[in-house]
Protein backbone atom coordinates (compact mmCIF):
# COMPACT_ATOMS: atom_id res chain seq x y z
CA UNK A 1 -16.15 39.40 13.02
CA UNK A 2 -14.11 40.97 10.01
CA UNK A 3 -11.12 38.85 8.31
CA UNK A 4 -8.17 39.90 8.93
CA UNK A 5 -6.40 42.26 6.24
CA UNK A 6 -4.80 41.28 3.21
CA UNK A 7 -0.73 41.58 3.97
CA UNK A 8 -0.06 40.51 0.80
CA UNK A 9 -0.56 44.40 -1.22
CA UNK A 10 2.08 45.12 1.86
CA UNK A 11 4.75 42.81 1.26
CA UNK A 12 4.84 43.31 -2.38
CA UNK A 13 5.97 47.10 -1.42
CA UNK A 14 9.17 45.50 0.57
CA UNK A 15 12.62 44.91 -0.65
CA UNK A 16 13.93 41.53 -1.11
CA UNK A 17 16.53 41.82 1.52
CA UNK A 18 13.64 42.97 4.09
CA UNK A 19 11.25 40.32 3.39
CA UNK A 20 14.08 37.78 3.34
CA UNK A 21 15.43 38.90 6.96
CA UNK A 22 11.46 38.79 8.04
CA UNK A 23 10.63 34.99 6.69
CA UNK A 24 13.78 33.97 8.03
CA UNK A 25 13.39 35.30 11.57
CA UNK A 26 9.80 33.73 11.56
CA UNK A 27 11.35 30.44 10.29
CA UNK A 28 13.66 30.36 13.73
CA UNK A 29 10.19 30.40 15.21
CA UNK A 30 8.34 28.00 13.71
CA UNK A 31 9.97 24.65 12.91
CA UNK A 32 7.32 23.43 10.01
CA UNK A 33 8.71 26.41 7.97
CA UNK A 34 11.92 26.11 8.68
CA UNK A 35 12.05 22.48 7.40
CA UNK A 36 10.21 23.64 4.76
CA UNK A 37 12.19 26.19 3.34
CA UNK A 38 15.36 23.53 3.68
CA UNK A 39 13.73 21.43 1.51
CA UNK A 40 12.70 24.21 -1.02
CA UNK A 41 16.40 24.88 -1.25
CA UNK A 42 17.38 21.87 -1.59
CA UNK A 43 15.40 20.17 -3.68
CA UNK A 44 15.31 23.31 -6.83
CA UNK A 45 16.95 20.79 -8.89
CA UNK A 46 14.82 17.85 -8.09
CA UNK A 47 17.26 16.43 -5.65
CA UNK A 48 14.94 14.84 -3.29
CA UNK A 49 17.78 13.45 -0.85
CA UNK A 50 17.68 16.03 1.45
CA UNK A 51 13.81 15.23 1.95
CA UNK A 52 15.23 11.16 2.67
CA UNK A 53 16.83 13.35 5.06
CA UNK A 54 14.69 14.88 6.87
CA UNK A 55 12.44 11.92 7.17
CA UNK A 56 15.72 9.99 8.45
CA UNK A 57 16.22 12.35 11.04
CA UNK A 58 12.54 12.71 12.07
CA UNK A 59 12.22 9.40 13.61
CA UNK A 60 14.42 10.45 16.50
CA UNK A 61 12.06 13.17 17.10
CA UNK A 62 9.13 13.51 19.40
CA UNK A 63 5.27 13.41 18.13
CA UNK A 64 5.55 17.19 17.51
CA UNK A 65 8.92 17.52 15.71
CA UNK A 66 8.35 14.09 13.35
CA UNK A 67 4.53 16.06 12.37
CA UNK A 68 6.45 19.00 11.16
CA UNK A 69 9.16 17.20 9.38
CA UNK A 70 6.60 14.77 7.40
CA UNK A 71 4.43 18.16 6.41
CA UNK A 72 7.17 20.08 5.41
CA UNK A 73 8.42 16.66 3.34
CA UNK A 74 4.33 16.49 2.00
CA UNK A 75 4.67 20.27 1.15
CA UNK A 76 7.86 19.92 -1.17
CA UNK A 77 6.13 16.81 -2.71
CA UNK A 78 3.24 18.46 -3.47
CA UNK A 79 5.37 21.56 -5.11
CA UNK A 80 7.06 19.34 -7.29
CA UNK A 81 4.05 17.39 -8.37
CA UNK A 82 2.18 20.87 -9.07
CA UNK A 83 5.55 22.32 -11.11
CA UNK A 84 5.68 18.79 -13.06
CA UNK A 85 9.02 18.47 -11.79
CA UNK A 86 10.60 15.36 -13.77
CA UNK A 87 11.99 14.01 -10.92
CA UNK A 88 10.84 10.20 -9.87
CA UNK A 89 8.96 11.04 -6.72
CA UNK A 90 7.30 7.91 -6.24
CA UNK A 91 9.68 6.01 -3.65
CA UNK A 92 9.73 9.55 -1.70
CA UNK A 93 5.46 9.86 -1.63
CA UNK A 94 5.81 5.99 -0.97
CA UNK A 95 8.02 6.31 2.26
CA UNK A 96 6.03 8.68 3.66
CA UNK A 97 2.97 6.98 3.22
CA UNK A 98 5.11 4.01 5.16
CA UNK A 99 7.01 5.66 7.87
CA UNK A 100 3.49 7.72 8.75
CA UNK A 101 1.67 4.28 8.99
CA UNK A 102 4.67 2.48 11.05
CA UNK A 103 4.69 5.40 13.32
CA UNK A 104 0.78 5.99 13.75
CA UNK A 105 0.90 1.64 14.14
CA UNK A 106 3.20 2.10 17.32
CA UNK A 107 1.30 4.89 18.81
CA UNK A 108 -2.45 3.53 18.23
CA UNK A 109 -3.03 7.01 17.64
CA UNK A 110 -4.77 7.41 14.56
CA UNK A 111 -6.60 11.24 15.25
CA UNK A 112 -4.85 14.21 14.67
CA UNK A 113 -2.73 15.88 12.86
CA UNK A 114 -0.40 12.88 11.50
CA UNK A 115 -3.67 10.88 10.92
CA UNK A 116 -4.65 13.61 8.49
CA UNK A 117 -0.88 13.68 6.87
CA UNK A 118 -0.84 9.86 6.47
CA UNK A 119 -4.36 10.34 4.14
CA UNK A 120 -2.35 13.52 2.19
CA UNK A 121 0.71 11.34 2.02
CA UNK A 122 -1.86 8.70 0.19
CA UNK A 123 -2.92 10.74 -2.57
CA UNK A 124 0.47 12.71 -3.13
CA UNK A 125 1.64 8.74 -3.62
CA UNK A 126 -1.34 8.46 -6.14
CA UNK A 127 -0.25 11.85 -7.86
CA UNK A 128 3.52 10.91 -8.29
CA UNK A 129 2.57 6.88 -9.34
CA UNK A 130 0.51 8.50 -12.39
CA UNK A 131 3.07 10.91 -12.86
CA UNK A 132 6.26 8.59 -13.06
CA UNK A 133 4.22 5.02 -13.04
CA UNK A 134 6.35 2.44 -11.21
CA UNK A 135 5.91 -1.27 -11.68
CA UNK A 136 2.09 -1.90 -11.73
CA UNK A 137 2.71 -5.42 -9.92
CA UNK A 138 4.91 -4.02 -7.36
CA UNK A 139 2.42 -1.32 -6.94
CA UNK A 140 -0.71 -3.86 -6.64
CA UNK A 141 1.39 -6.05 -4.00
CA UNK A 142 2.19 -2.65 -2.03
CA UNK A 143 -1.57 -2.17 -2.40
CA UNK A 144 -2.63 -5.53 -0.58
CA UNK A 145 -0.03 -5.60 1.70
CA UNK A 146 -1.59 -2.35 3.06
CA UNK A 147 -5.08 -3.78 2.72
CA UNK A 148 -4.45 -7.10 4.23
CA UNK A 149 -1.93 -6.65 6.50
CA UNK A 150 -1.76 -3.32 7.82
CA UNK A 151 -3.27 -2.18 10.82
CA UNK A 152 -6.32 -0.24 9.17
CA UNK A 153 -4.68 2.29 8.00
CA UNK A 154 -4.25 3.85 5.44
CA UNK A 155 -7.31 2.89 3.12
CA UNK A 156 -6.60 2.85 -0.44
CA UNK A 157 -8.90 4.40 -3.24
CA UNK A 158 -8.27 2.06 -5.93
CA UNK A 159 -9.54 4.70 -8.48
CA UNK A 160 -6.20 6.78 -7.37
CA UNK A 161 -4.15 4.49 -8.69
CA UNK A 162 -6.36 2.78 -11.37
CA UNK A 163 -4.04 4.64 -14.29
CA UNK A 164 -0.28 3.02 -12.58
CA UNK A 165 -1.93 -0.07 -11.79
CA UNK A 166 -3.04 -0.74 -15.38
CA UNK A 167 -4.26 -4.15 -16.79
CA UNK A 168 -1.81 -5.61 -14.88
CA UNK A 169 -1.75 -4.60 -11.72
CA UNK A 170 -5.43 -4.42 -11.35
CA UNK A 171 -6.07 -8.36 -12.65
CA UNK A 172 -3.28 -8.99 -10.15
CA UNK A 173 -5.53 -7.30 -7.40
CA UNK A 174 -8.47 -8.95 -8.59
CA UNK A 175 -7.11 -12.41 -8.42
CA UNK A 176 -6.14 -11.93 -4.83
CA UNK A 177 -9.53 -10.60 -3.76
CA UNK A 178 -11.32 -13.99 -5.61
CA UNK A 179 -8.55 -16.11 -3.86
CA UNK A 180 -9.32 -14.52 -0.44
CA UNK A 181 -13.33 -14.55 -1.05
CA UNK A 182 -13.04 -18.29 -2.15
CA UNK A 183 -11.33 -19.54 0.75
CA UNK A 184 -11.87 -16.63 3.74
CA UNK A 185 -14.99 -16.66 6.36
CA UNK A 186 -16.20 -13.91 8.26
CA UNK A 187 -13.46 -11.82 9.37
CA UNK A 188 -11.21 -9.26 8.73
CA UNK A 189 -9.80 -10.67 5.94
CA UNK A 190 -12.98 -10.73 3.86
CA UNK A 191 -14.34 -7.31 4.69
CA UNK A 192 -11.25 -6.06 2.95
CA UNK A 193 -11.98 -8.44 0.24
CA UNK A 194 -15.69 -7.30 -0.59
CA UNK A 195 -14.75 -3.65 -0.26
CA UNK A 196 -11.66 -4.24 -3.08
CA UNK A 197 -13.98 -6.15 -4.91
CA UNK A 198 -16.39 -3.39 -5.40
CA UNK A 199 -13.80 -0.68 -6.07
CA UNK A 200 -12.42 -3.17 -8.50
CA UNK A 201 -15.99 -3.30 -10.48
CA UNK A 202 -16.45 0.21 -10.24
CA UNK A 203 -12.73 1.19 -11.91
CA UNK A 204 -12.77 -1.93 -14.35
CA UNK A 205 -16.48 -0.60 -15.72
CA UNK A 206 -18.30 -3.95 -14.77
CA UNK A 207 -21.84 -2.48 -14.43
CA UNK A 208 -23.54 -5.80 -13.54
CA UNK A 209 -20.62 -6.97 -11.30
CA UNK A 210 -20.92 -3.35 -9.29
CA UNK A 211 -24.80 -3.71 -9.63
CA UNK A 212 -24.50 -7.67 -8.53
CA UNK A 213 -22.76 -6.42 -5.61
CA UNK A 214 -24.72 -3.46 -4.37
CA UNK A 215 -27.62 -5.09 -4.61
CA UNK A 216 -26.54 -7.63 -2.28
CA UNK A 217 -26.07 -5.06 0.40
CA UNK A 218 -28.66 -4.60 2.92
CA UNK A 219 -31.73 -2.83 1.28
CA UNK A 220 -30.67 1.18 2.04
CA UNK A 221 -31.79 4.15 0.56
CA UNK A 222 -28.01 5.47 -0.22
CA UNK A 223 -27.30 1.74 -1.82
CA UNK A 224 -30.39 2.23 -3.60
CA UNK A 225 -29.72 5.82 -5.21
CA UNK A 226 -26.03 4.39 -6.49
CA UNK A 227 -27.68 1.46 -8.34
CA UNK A 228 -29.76 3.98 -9.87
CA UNK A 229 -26.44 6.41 -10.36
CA UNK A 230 -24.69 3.37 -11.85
CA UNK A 231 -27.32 2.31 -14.30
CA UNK A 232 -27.58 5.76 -15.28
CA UNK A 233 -24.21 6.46 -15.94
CA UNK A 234 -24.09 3.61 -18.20
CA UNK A 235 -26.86 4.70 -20.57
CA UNK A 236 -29.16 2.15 -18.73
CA UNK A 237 -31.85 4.85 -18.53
CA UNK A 238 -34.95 1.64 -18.46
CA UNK A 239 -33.10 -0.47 -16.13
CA UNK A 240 -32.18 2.63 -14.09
CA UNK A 241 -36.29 3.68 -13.83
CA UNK A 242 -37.40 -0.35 -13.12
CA UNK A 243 -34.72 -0.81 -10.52
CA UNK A 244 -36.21 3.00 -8.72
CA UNK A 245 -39.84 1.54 -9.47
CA UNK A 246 -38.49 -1.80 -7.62
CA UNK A 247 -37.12 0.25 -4.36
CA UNK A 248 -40.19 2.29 -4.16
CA UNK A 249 -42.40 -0.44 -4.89
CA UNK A 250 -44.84 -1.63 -1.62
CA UNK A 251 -45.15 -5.64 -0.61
CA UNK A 252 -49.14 -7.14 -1.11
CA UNK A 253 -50.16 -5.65 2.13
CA UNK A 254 -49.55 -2.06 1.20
CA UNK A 255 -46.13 -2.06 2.92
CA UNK A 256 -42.93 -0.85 2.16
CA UNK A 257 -39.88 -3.79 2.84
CA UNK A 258 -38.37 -3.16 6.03
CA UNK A 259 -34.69 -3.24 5.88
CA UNK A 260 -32.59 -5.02 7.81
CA UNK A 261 -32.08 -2.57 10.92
CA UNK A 262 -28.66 -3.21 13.23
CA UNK A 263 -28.71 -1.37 16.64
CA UNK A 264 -26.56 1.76 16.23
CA UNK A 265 -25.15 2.76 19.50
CA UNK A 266 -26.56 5.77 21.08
CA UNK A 267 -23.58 8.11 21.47
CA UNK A 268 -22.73 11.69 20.29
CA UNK A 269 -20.95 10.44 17.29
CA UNK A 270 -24.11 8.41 16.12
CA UNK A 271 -26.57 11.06 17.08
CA UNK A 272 -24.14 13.68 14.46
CA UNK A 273 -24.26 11.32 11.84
CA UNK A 274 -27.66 10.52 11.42
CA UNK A 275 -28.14 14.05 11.30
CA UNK A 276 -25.49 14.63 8.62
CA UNK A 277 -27.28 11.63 7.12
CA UNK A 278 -30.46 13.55 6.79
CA UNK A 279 -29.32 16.66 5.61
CA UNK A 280 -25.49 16.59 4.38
CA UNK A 281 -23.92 20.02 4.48
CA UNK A 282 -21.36 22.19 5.83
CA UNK A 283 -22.93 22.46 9.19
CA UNK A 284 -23.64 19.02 10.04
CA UNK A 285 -20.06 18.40 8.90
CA UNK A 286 -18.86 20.55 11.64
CA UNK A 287 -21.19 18.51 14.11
CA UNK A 288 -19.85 15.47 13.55
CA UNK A 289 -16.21 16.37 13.41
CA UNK A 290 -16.67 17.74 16.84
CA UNK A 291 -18.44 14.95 18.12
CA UNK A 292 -16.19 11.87 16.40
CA UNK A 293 -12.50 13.69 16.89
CA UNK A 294 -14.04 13.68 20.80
CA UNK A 295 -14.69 10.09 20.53
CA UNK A 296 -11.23 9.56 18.41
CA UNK A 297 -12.87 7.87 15.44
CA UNK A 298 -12.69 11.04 13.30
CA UNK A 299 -10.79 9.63 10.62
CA UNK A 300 -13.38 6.47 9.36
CA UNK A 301 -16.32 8.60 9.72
CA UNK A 302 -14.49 11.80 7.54
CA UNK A 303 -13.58 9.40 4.69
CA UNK A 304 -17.53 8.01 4.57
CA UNK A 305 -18.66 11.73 5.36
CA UNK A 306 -16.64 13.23 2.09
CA UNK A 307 -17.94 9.94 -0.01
CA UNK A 308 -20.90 10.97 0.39
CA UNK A 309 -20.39 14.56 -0.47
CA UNK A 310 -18.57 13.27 -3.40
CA UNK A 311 -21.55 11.22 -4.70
CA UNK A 312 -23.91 14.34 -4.29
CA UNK A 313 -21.33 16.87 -5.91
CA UNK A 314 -20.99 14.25 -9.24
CA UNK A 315 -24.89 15.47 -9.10
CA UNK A 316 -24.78 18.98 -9.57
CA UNK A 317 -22.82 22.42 -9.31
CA UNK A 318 -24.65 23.48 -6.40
CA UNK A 319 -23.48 20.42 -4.03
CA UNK A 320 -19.71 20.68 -5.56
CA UNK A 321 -19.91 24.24 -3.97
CA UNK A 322 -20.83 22.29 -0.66
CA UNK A 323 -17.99 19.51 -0.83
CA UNK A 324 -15.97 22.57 -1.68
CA UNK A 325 -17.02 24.62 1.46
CA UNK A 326 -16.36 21.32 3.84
CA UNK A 327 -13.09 20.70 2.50
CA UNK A 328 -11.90 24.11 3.21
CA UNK A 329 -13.51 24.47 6.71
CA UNK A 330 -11.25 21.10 6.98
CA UNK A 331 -8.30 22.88 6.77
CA UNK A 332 -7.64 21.38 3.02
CA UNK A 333 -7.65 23.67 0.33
CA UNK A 334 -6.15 21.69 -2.03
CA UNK A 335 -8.65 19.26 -2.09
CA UNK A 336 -11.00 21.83 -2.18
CA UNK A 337 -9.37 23.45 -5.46
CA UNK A 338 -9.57 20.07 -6.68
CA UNK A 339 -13.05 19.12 -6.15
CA UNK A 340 -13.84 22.79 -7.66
CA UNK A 341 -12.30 21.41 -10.89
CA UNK A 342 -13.70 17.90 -11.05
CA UNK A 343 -17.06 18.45 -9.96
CA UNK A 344 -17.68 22.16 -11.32
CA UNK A 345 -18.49 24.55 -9.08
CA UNK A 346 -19.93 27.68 -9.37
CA UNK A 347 -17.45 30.14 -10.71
CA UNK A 348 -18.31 32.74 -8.17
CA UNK A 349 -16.78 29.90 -5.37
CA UNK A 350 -13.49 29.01 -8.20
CA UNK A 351 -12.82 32.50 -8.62
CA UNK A 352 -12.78 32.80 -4.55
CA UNK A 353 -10.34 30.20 -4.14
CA UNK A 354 -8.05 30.93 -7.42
CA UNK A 355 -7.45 34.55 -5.51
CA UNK A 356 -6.30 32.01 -3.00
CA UNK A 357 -4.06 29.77 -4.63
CA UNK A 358 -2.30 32.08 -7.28
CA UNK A 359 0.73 32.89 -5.40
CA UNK A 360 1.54 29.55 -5.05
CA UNK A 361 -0.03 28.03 -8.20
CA UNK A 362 -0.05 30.28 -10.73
CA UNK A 363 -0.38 27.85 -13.38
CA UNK A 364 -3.59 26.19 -12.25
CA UNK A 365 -4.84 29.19 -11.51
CA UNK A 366 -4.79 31.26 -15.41
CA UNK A 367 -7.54 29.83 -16.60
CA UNK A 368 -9.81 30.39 -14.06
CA UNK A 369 -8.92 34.05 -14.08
CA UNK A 370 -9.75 33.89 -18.33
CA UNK A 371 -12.96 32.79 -17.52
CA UNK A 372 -13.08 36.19 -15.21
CA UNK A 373 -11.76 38.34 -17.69
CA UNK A 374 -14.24 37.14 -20.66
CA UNK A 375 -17.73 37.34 -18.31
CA UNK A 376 -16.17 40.79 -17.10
CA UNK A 377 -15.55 42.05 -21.14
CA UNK A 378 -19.04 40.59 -21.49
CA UNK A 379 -21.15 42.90 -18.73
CA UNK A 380 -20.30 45.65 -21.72
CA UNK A 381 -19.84 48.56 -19.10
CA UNK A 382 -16.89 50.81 -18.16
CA UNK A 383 -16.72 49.64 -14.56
CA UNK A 384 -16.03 45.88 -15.86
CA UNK A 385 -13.72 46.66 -18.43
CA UNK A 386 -11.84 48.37 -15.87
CA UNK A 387 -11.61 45.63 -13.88
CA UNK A 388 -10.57 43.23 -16.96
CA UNK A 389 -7.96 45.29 -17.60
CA UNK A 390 -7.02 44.93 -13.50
CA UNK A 391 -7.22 41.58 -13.94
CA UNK A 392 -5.16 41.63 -16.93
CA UNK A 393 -2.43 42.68 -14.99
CA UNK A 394 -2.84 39.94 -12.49
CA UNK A 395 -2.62 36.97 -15.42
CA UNK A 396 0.47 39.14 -16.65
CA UNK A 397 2.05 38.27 -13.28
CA UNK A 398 1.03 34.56 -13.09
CA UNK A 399 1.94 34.08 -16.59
CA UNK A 400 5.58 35.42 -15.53
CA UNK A 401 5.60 33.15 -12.44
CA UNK A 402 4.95 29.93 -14.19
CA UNK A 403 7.45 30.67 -16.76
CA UNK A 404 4.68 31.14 -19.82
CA UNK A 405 5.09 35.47 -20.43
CA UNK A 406 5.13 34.07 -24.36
CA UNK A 407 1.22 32.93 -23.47
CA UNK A 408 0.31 35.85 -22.26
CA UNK A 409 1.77 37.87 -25.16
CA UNK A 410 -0.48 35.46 -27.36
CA UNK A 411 -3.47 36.03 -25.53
CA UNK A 412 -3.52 39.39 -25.09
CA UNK A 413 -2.88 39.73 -28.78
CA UNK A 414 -6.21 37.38 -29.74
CA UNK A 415 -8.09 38.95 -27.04
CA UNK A 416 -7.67 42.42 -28.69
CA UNK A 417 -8.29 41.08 -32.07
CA UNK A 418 -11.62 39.74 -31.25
CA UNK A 419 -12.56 42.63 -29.01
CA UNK A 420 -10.99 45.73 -31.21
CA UNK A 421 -14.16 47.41 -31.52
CA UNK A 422 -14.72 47.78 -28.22
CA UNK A 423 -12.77 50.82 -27.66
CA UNK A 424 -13.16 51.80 -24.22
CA UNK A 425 -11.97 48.82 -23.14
CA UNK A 426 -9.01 49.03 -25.60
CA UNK A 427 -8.00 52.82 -23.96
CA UNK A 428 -8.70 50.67 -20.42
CA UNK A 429 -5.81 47.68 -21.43
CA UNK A 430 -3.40 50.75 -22.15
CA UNK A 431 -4.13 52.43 -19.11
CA UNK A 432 -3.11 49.21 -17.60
CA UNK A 433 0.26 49.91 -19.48
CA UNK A 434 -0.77 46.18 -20.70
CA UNK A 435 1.35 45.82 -24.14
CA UNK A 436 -0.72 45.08 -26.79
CA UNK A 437 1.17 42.96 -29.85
CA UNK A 438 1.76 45.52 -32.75
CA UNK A 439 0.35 42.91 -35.41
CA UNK A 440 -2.78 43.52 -33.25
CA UNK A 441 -2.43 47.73 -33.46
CA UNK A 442 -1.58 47.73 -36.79
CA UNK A 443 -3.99 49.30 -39.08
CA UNK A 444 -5.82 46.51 -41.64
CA UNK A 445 -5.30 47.19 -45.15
CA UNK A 446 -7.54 48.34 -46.85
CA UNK A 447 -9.87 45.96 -49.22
């Protein structure tokens, strides 16, 4: 089956007034862009009242019209963040995270779509706390309170917040996790404890606290490989090879240890992940979203599913391409731009998703299209530097969207300069009607 065509050449051909009557009359249609276009006019200045607003006024709604009012909120936070607007958008990223939880607490609902929101709502929080950094104790209590005392959701990624937190807030973390693993039994309470404890060793550095602690764990191949990841990343290359040697190493009869095996109930969900287990890719993925959001216990086994993805990406290009992949068939794309830029993917796959995001983000988007240009310039053909010059054009536009046209100007200009003797793809940037700096044109003097 075919996608379906690209509107976008189309609308570019309409007037302003035409376009504006059609978004408008598809706005009366569809609440979630109404409410977002409300909030795009009203928060140009980085007046984020009218968001308080909304989320006021959302509360009397049912399930369906408090989902749309949240995303539309989560969609003007995330503009701002992206513009680095200068705005304080902390308390509103912090509400939502709150109200989301409250609500999803009263339901017992956690599948869905406002499931999925609360975990966006969590990492917009992260991105305006490193942004605008509020109190790092305040922020640690808010932390534990959630941990501690909330009803399981949401779970925090201390590494999110590891830069707000600081010194600070993180020792004041850490002495609540000793206090509660000194004096806690089995329980919930302690669970919560040993998980901080180990996202505390990993963001504080403490190789032989993290190392201390995994090995603890239930002999596992996947506890086994991040001891070895952990070592490794240290510059522990010896200790790294003896603790492999160790985990492949047989007892005196010849036999490998057996681990510690806990029943695993036999259900669909179980079945999916064992399978994504064994081979961790976009397809299993699919399986086992299918078969958990049946069983409504979607949400845990996505967060361990992309963990594990995440461990395999920090590994190579090739798996980043697959976390990529997953996080788009997910319905996130912004995730999926972002794991494209912290894990490296290939730039076949960045190039595919910058075409995606540059209406939107034009900024994050320019260098990836520089990359595009220079491996184009360097296939040395016509064809290419036809389609450099094409591309030109685009970065001409983004550069004008995100407010840098001076850039541009620059770039062009050193571009030039360190291509002038290619000539047909000089007579190509003109046909592009591309301006090319005079300092550039300007005939040298002679020596």
């Amino acid at each position: 089956m075919s996608p379906p065509p690209d509107l976008r050449p189309y609308l570019r051909t309409l007037d302003a007034e035409t376009l504006a009557d059609l978004l408008h009359a598809q706005a009366e249609r569809d609440p979630e862009l109404r409410h977002s276009l409300e909030l795009r006019a009203a928060t140009q200045s980085g007046d984020v009242s009218e968001a308080h607003r909304l989320l006021d006024a959302a509360v009397t709604d049912g399930n369906g019209g408090y989902t749309a009012k949240v995303g539309a909120v989560l969609d003007t936070l995330r503009r701002m963040l992206d513009a680095g607007s200068r705005a304080d958008l902390a308390p509103l990223a912090r509400r939502t995270v709150d109200d989301i939880s409250e609500v999803l607490e009263q339901s017992g609902d956690h599948t869905g779509d406002l499931g999925d929101r609360l975990d966006r709502a969590v990492e917009l929080y992260a991105r305006a706390c490193a942004a605008r950094p509020p109190d790092p104790e305040k922020l640690a209590d808010w932390i534990l309170e959630v941990e501690f005392d909330g009803p399981g959701r949401p779970s925090i990624a201390l590494a999110d917040f590891a830069a707000p937190l600081g010194e600070p807030g993180l020792r004041r973390i850490k002495s609540t996790v000793d206090d509660v693993l000194t004096a806690s039994g089995p329980g919930h309470r302690r669970d919560v404890a040993e998980r901080l404890r180990e996202q505390l060793a990993e963001v504080l550095g403490d190789v032989d606290e993290l190392v201390a602690i995994l090995s603890a764990k239930p002999p596992r191949r996947d506890v086994s490989l991040k001891i070895v990841r952990v070592l490794r990343a240290a510059g522990r290359h010896s200790e790294a090879i003896a603790h492999a040697a160790r985990a492949l190493t047989h007892d005196k009869n010849g036999h490998a240890p057996e681990p510690v095996r806990v029943p695993e109930p036999d259900d669909e969900t179980s079945r999916r992940r064992k399978e994504f287990d064994a081979k961790p890719d976009r397809g299993t993925f699919a399986a086992l979203r299918e078969a958990a959001t049946a069983d409504g216990k979607w949400p845990t086994q996505r967060r361990a599913a992309l963990a594990r993805l995440r461990e395999l990406a920090a590994e190579g290009p090739g798996h980043a391409d697959e976390l990529a992949r997953v996080l788009l068939d997910d319905g996130r794309p912004d995730e999926a731009w972002r794991a494209c830029v912290r894990f490296g993917a290939s730039p076949e796959l960045k190039l595919e998703l910058a075409e995606q995001r540059a209406a939107e983000h034009p900024a994050e988007t320019i260098p990836v299209f520089r990359e595009h240009v220079d491996e184009l310039i360097e296939r040395k053909d016509p064809q290419a530097y036809r389609e450099a010059a094409r591309r030109l054009k685009l970065l001409r536009t983004l550069h004008k969207r995100a407010e840098t046209a001076d850039e541009f100007t620059a770039y062009v200009g050193a571009l030039v300069e360190t291509h002038r003797r290619k000539s047909r793809l000089i007579t190509e940037i003109r046909a592009a009607r591309i301006a090319i700096p005079k300092a550039v044109t300007s005939p040298r003097p002679p020596r």
